[in-house]
Protein backbone atom coordinates (compact mmCIF):
# COMPACT_ATOMS: atom_id res chain seq x y z
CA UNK A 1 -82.61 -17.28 -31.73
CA UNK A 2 -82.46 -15.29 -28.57
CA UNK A 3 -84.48 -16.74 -25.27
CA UNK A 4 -87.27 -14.29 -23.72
CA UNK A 5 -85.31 -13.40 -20.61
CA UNK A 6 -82.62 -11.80 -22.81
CA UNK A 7 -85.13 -9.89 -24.94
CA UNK A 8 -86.80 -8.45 -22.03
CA UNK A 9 -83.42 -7.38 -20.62
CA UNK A 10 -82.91 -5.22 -23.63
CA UNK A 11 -86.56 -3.81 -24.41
CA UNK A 12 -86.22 -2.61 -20.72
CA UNK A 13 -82.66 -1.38 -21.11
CA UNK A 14 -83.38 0.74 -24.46
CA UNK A 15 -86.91 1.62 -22.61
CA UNK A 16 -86.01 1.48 -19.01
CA UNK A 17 -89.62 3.81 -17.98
CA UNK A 18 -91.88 1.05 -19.58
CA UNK A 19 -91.45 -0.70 -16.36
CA UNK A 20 -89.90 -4.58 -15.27
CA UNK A 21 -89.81 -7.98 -16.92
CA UNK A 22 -91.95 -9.85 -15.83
CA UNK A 23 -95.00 -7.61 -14.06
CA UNK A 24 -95.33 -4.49 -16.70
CA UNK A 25 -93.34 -6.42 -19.71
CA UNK A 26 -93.32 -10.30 -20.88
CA UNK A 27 -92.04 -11.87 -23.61
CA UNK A 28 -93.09 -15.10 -25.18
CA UNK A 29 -92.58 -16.67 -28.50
CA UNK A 30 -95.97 -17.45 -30.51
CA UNK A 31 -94.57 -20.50 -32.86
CA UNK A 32 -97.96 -20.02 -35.05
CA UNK A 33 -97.34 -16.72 -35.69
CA UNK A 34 -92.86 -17.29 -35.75
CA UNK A 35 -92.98 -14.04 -34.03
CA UNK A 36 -92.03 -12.75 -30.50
CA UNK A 37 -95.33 -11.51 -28.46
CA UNK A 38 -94.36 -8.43 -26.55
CA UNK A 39 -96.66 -7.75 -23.59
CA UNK A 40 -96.82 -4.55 -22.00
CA UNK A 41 -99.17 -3.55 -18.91
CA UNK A 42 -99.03 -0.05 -17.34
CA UNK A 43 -102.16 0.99 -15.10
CA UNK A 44 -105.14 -0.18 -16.75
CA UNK A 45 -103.97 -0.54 -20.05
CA UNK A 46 -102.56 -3.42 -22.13
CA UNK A 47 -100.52 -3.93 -25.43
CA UNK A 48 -99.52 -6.70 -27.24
CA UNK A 49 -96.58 -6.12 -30.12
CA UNK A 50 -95.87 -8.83 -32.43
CA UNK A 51 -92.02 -8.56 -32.86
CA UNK A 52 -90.76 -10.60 -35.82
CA UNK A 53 -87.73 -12.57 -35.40
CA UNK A 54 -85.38 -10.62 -37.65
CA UNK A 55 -86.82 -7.03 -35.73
CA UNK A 56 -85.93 -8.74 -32.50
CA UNK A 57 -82.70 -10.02 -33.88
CA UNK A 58 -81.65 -6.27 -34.85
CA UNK A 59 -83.02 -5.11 -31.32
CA UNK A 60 -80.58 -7.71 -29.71
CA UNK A 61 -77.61 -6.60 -31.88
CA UNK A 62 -77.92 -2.87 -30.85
CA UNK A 63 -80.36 -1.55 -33.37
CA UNK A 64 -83.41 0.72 -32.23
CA UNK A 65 -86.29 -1.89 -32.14
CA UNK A 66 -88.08 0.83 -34.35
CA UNK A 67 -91.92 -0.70 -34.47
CA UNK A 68 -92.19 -1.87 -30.69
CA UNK A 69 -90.56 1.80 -30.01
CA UNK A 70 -93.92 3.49 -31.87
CA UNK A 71 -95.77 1.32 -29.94
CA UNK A 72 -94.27 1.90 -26.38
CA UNK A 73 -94.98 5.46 -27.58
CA UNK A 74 -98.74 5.42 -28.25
CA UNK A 75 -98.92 3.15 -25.32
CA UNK A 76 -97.43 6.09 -23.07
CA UNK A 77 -100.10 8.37 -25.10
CA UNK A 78 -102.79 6.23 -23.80
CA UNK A 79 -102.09 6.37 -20.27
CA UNK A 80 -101.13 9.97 -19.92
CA UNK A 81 -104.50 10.31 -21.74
CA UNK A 82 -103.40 12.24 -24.79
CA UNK A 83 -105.34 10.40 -26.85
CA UNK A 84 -106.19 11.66 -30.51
């Protein structure tokens, strides 16, 4: 399993405008849930992503982390206030 620094590195590389580890994005692993807790802040507005292991394996390995992706994208939404 990956640590959270090295996840971070690569949400932020693939999505370098979602801002910096640690102040806009954080990583943590939740052992209840066996998933990786994504954490993004921009302005006012929060969002957590629940990234399962094998999801943040394949972002790791080069693949387009796909889910968290949607969600950075409605998260954008939200603070440009194009809400639907």
């Amino acid at each position: 399993m990956h640590d959270k620094k090295e996840l971070c590195k690569k949400i932020t590389s693939i999505y370098p405008d979602i801002g910096t580890c640690g102040i806009d994005v954080d990583v943590n692993f939740d052992d209840g849930k066996k998933a990786w807790v994504v954490d993004l802040k921009k302005g006012g507005h929060e969002l957590k992503h629940y990234l399962e292991v094998p999801d943040a394996d394949g972002c790791m390995d080069g693949k387009q982390c796909v889910s968290l992706g949607l969600e950075i994208a409605q998260l954008k939404k939200n603070i440009e206030g194009n809400q639907y």
